[in-house]
C-alpha atoms as a PDB file:
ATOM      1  CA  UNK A   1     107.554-219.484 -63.064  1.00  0.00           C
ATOM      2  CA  UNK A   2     109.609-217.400 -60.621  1.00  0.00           C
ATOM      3  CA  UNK A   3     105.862-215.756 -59.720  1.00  0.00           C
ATOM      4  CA  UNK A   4     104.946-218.894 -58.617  1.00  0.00           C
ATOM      5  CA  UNK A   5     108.073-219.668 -56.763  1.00  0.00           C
ATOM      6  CA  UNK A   6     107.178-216.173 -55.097  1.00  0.00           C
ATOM      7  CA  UNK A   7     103.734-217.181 -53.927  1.00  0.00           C
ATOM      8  CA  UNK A   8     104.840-220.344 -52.868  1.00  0.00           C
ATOM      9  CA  UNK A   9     102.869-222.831 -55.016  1.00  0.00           C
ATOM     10  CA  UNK A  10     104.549-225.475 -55.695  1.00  0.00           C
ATOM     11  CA  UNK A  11     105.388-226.377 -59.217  1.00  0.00           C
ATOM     12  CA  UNK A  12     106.540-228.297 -62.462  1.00  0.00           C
ATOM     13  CA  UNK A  13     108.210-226.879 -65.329  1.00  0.00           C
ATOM     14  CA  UNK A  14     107.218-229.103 -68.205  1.00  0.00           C
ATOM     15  CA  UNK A  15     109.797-227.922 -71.240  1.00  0.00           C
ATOM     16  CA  UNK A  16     106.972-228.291 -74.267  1.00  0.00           C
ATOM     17  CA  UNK A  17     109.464-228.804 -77.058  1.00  0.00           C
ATOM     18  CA  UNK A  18     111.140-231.802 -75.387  1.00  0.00           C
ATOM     19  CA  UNK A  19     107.783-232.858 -73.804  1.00  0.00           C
ATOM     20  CA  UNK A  20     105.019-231.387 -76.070  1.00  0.00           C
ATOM     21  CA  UNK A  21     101.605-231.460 -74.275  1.00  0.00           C
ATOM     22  CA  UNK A  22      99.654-234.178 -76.440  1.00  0.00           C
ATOM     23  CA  UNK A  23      96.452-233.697 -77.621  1.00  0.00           C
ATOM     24  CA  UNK A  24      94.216-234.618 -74.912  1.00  0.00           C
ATOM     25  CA  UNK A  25      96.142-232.353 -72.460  1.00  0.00           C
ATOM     26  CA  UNK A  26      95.800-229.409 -74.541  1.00  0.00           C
ATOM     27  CA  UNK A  27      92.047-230.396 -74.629  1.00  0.00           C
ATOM     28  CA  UNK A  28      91.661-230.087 -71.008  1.00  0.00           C
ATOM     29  CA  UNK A  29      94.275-227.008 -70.939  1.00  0.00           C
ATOM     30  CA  UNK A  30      91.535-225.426 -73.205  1.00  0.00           C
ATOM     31  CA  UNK A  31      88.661-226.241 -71.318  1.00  0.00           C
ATOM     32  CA  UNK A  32      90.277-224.919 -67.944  1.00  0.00           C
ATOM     33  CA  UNK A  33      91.207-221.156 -69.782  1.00  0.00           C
ATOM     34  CA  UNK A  34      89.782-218.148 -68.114  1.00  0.00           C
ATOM     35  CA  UNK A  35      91.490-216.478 -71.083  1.00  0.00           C
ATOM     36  CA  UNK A  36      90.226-216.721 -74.825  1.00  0.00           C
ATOM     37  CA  UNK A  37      91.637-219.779 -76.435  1.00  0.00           C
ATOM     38  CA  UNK A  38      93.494-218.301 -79.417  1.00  0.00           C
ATOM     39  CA  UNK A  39      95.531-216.501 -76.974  1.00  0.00           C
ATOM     40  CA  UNK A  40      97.571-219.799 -76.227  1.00  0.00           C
ATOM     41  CA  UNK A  41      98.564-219.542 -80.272  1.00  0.00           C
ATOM     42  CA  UNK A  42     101.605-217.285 -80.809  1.00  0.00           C
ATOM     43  CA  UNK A  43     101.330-214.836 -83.788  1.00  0.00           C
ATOM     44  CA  UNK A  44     104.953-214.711 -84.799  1.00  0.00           C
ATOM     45  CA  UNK A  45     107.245-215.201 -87.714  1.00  0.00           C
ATOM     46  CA  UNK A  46     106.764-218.971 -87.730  1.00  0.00           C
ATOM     47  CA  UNK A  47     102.868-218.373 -87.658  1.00  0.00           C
ATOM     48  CA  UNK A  48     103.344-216.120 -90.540  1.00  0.00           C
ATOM     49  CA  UNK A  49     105.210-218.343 -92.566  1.00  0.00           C
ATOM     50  CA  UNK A  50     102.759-221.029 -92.346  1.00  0.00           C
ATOM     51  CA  UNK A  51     100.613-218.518 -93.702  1.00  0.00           C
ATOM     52  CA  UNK A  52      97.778-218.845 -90.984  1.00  0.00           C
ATOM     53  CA  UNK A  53      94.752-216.445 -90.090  1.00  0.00           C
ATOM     54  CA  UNK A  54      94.853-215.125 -86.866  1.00  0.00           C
ATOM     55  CA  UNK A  55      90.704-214.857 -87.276  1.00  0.00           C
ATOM     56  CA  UNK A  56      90.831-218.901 -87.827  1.00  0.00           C
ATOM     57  CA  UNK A  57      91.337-219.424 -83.838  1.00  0.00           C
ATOM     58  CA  UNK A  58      88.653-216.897 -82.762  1.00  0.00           C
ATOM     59  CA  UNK A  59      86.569-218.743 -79.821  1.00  0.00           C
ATOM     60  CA  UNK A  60      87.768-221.995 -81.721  1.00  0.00           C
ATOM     61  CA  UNK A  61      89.546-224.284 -79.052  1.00  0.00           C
ATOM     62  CA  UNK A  62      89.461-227.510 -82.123  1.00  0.00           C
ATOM     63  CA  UNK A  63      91.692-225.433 -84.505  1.00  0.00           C
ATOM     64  CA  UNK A  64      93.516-224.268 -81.597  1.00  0.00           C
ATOM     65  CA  UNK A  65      94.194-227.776 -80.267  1.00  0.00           C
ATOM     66  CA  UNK A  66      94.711-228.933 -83.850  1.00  0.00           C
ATOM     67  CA  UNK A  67      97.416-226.365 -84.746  1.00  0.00           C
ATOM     68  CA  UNK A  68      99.418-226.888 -81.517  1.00  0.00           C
ATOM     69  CA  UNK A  69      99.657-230.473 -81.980  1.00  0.00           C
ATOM     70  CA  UNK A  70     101.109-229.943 -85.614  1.00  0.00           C
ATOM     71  CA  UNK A  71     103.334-227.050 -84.712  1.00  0.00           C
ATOM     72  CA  UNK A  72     104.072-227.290 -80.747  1.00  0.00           C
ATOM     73  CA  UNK A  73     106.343-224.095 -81.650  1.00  0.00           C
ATOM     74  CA  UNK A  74     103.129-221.728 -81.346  1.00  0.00           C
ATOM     75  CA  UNK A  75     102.286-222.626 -78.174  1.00  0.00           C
ATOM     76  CA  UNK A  76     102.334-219.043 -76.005  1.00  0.00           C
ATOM     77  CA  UNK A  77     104.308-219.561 -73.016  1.00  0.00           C
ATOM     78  CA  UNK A  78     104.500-219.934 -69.692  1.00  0.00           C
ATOM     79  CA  UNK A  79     101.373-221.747 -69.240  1.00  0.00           C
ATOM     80  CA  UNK A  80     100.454-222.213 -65.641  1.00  0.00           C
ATOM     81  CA  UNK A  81      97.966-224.762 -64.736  1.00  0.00           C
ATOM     82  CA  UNK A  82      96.440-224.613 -61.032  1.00  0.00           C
ATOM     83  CA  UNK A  83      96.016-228.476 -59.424  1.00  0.00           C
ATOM     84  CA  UNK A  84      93.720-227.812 -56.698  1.00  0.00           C
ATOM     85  CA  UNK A  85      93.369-231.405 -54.790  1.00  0.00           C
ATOM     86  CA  UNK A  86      90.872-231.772 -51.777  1.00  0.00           C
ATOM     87  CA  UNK A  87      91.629-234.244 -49.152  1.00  0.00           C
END
């Protein structure tokens, strides 16, 4: 966030485990990615533990949506979403 401070855009810092992103948000985070989706998964220890395939979130933003809902702790982080308004 301090990169955006930098450049001067103005911004929110949402803190996802006290305010997980629901599942419509995560929808239209996933439509708005430049990035491939399963990159917003982390592949850590938790993700290993719940014994998940990486290969399961390949180009698959519904799984991807699906397993952030259920376990907001494998959202990747710092997401930063661009709010371009024209007057």
């Amino acid at each position: 966030m301090a990169v955006a401070g930098e450049l001067g855009i103005d911004h929110v810092v949402i803190l996802y485990i006290k305010t997980p992103p629901d599942e419509a948000t995560l929808t239209r985070i996933v439509e708005l990615l430049e990035d491939p989706v399963e990159d917003l998964v982390r592949k850590d220890s938790k993700f290993k533990k719940l014994e998940l395939n990486p290969d399961d979130y390949v180009n698959n933003p519904k799984a991807v949506v699906d397993i952030l809902v259920k376990h907001k702790q494998l959202l990747q982080r710092p997401v930063l979403v661009l709010s371009l308004i024209h007057i």
